[in-house]
C-alpha atoms as a PDB file:
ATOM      1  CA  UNK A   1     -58.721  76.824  -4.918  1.00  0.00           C
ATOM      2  CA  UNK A   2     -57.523  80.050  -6.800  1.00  0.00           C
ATOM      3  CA  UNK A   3     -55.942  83.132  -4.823  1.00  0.00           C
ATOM      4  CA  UNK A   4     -57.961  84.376  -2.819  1.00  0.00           C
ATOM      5  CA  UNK A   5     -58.186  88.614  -2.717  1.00  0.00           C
ATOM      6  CA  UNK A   6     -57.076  88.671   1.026  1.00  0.00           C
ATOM      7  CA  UNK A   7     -53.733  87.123  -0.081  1.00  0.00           C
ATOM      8  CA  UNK A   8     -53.504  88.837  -3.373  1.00  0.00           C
ATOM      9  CA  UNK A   9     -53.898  92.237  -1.540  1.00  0.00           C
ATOM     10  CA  UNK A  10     -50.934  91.416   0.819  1.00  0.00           C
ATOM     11  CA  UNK A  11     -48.767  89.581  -1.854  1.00  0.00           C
ATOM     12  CA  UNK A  12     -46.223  91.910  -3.490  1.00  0.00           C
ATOM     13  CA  UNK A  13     -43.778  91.663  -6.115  1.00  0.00           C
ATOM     14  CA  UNK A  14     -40.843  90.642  -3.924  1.00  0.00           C
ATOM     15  CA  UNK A  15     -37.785  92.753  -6.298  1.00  0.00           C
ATOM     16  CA  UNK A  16     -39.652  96.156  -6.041  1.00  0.00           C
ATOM     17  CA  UNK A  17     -42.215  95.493  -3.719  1.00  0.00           C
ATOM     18  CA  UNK A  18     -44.721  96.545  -6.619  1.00  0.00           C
ATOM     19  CA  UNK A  19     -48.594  95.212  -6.350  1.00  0.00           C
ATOM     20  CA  UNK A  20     -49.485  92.238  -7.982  1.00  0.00           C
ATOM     21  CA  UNK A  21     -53.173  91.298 -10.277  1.00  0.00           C
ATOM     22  CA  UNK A  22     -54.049  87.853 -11.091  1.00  0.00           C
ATOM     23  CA  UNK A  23     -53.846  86.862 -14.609  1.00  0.00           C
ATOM     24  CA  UNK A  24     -54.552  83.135 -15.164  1.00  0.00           C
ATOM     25  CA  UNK A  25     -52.610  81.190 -13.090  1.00  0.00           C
ATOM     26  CA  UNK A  26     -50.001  83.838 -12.573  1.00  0.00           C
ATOM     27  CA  UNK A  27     -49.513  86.772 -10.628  1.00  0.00           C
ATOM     28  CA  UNK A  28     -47.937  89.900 -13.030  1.00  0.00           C
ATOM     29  CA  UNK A  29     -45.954  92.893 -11.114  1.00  0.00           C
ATOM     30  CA  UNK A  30     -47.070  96.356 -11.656  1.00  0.00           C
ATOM     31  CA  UNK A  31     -44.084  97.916 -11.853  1.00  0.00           C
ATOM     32  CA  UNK A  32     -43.452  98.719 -15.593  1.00  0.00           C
ATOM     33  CA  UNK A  33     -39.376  98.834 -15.124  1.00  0.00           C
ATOM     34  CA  UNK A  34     -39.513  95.251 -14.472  1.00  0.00           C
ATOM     35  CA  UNK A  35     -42.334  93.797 -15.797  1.00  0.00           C
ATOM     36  CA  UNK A  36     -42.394  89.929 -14.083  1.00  0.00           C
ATOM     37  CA  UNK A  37     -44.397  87.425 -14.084  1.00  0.00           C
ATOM     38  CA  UNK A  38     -44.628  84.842 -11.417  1.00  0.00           C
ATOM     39  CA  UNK A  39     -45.772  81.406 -11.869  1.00  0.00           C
ATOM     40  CA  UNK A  40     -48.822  79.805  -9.033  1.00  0.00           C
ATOM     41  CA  UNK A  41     -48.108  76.057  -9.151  1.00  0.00           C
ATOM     42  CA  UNK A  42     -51.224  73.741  -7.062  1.00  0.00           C
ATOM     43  CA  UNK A  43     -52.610  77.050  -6.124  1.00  0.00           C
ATOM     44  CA  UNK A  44     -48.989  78.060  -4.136  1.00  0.00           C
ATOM     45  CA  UNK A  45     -47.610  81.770  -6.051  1.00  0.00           C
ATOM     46  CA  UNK A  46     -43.971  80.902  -6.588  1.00  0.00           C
ATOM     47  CA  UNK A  47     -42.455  84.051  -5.526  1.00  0.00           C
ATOM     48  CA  UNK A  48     -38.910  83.297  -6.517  1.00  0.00           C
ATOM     49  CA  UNK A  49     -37.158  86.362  -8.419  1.00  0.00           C
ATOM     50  CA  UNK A  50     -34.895  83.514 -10.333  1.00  0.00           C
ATOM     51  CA  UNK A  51     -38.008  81.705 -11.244  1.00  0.00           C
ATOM     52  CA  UNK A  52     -40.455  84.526 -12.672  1.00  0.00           C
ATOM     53  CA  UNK A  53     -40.071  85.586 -16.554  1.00  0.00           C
ATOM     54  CA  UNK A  54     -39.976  89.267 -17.865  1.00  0.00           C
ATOM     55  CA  UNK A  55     -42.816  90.289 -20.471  1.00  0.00           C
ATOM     56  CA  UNK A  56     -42.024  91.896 -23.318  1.00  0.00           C
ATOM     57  CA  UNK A  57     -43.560  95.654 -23.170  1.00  0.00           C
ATOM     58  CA  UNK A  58     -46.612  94.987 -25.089  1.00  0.00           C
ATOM     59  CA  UNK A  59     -47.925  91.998 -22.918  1.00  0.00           C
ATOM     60  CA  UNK A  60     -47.350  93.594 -19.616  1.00  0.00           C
ATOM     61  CA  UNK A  61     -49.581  96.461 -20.918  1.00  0.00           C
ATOM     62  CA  UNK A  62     -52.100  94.851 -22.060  1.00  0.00           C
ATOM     63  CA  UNK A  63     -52.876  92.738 -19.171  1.00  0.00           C
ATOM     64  CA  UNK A  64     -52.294  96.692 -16.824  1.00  0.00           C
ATOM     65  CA  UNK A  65     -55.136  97.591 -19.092  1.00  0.00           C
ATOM     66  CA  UNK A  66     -57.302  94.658 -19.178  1.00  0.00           C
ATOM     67  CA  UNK A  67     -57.129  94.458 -15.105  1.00  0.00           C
ATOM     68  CA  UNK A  68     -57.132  98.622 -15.137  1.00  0.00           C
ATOM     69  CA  UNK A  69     -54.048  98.427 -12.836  1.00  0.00           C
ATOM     70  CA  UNK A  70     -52.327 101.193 -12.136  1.00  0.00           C
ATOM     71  CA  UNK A  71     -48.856 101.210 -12.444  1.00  0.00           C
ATOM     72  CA  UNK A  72     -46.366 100.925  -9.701  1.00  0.00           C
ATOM     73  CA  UNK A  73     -44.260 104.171  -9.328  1.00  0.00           C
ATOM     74  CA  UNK A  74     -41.895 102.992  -7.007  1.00  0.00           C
END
C-alpha cells in the first residue's frame, strides 16, 4: 500500500520541518538548503536524519519541478 495523501500531508521533513512529495518509494524534503531524501521501506517512511541521503543540486530540482513543489523557505 503506497503513502497515502492524508499521511503525506502531515509528514514533514523532521531537520527543518520542510514539506515532503513522494517520489518513488521515497519521500524528498523541500527545503533546498538541505535537500534529503528519505527512504519508505514495506510501505513505513524511514524518517531517520542519519539514514536519509543529500541530492546533489540538480536532482533535487528536478524532481521540485517535476512534482511543481514549491520550495520550503523556512
Amino acid at each position: 500500500m503506497p503513502i497515502s495523501q492524508d499521511l503525506l500531508d502531515i509528514l514533514v521533513c523532521p531537520e527543518t520541518k520542510a514539506p515532503l512529495v513522494l517520489e518513488g518509494e521515497t519521500l524528498v524534503s523541500t527545503d533546498p538548503k538541505t535537500r534529503r531524501r528519505y527512504t519508505i521501506k514495506d510501505d513505513i517512511p524511514i524518517m531517520l536524519i542519519d539514514e536519509s541521503e543529500v541530492l546533489d543540486e540538480a536532482e533535487w530540482k528536478a524532481i521540485m519541478e517535476k512534482h511543481n513543489a514549491t520550495p520550503f523557505q523556512g
